[in-house]
Protein backbone atom coordinates (compact mmCIF):
# COMPACT_ATOMS: atom_id res chain seq x y z
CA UNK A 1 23.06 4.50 15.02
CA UNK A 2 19.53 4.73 14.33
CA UNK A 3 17.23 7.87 15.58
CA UNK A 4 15.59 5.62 17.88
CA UNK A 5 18.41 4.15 19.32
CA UNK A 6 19.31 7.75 20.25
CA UNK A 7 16.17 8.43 21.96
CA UNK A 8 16.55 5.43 23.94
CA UNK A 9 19.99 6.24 25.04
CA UNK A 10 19.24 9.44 25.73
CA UNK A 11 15.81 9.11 27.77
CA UNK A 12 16.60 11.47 30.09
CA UNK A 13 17.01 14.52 28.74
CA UNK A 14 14.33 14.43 25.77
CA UNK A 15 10.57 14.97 27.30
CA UNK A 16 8.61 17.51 29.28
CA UNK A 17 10.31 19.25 32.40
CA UNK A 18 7.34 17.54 34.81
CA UNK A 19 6.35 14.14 34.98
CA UNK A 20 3.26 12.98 33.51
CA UNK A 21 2.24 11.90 37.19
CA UNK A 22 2.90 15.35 38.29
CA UNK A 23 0.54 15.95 35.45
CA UNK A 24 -2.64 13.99 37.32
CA UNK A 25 -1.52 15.69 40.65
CA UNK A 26 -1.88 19.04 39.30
CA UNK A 27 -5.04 18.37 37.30
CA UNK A 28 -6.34 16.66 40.90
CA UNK A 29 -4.94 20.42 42.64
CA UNK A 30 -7.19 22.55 39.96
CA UNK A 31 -10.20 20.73 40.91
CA UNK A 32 -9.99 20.49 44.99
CA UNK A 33 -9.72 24.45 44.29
CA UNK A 34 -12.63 24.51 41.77
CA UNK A 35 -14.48 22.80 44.34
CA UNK A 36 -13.48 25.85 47.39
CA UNK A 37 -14.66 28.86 44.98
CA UNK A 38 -18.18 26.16 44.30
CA UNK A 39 -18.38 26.21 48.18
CA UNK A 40 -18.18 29.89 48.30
CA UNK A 41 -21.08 30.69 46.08
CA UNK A 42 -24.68 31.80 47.34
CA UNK A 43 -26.08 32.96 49.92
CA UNK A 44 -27.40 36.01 48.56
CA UNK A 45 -31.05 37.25 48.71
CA UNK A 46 -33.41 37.52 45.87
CA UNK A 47 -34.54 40.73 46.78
CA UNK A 48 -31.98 43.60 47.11
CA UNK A 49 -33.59 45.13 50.06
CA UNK A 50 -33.89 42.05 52.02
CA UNK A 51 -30.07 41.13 53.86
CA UNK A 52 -30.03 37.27 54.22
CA UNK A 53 -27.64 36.04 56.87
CA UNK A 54 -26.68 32.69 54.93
CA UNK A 55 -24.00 34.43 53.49
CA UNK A 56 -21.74 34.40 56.95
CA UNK A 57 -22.44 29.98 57.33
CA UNK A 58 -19.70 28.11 58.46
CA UNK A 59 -19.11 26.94 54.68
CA UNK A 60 -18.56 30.09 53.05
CA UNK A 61 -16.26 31.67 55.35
CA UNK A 62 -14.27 29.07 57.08
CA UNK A 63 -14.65 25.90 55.17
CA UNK A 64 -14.56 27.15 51.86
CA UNK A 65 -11.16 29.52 52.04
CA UNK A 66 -9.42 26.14 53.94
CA UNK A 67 -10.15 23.99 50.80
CA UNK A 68 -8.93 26.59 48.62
CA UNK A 69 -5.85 27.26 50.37
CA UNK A 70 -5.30 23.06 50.86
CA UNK A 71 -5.66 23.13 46.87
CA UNK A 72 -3.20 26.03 46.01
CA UNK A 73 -0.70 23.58 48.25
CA UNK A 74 -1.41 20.69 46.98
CA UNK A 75 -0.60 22.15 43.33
CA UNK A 76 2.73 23.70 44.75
CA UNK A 77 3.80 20.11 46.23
CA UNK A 78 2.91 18.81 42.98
CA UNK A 79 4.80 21.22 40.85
CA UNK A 80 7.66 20.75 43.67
CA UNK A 81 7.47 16.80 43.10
CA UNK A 82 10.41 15.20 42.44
CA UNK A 83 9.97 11.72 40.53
CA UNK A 84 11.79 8.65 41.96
CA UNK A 85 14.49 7.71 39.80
CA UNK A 86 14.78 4.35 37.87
CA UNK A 87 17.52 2.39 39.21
CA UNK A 88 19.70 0.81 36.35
């Protein structure tokens, strides 16, 4: 038998341990919880003896730690992913 005749037969058990679609998922995980820490900078004051009550808004301290938390799921579910198998 030839090498690649080998690799074909045997498919299954030569490659990575996830999916290459699980790849994309993951990637698509990393950035919805780039985009929570992005939505929890700011809201601080230029000058250190003024206090600037932007940094309690609705987006830093609710929205933001939501998205992150949605994010650190989503990249658990995609980790977690089984692929559908190929029917013969």
């Amino acid at each position: 038998m030839k090498k690649k005749e080998i690799l074909e037969n045997n498919d299954q058990s030569i490659g990575f341990a996830i999916p290459r679609k699980n790849y994309k998922l993951i990637a698509i995980g990393f950035a919805i919880v780039v985009l929570g820490f992005i939505l929890m900078i700011g809201g601080g004051s230029d000058d250190p003896n003024v206090f600037s009550e932007d940094i309690f808004s609705f987006r830093r301290i609710t929205l933001a730690p939501i998205i992150v938390l949605f994010g650190f799921a989503f990249e658990i579910w995609a980790i977690m992913r089984k692929p559908k198998s190929i029917e013969e």
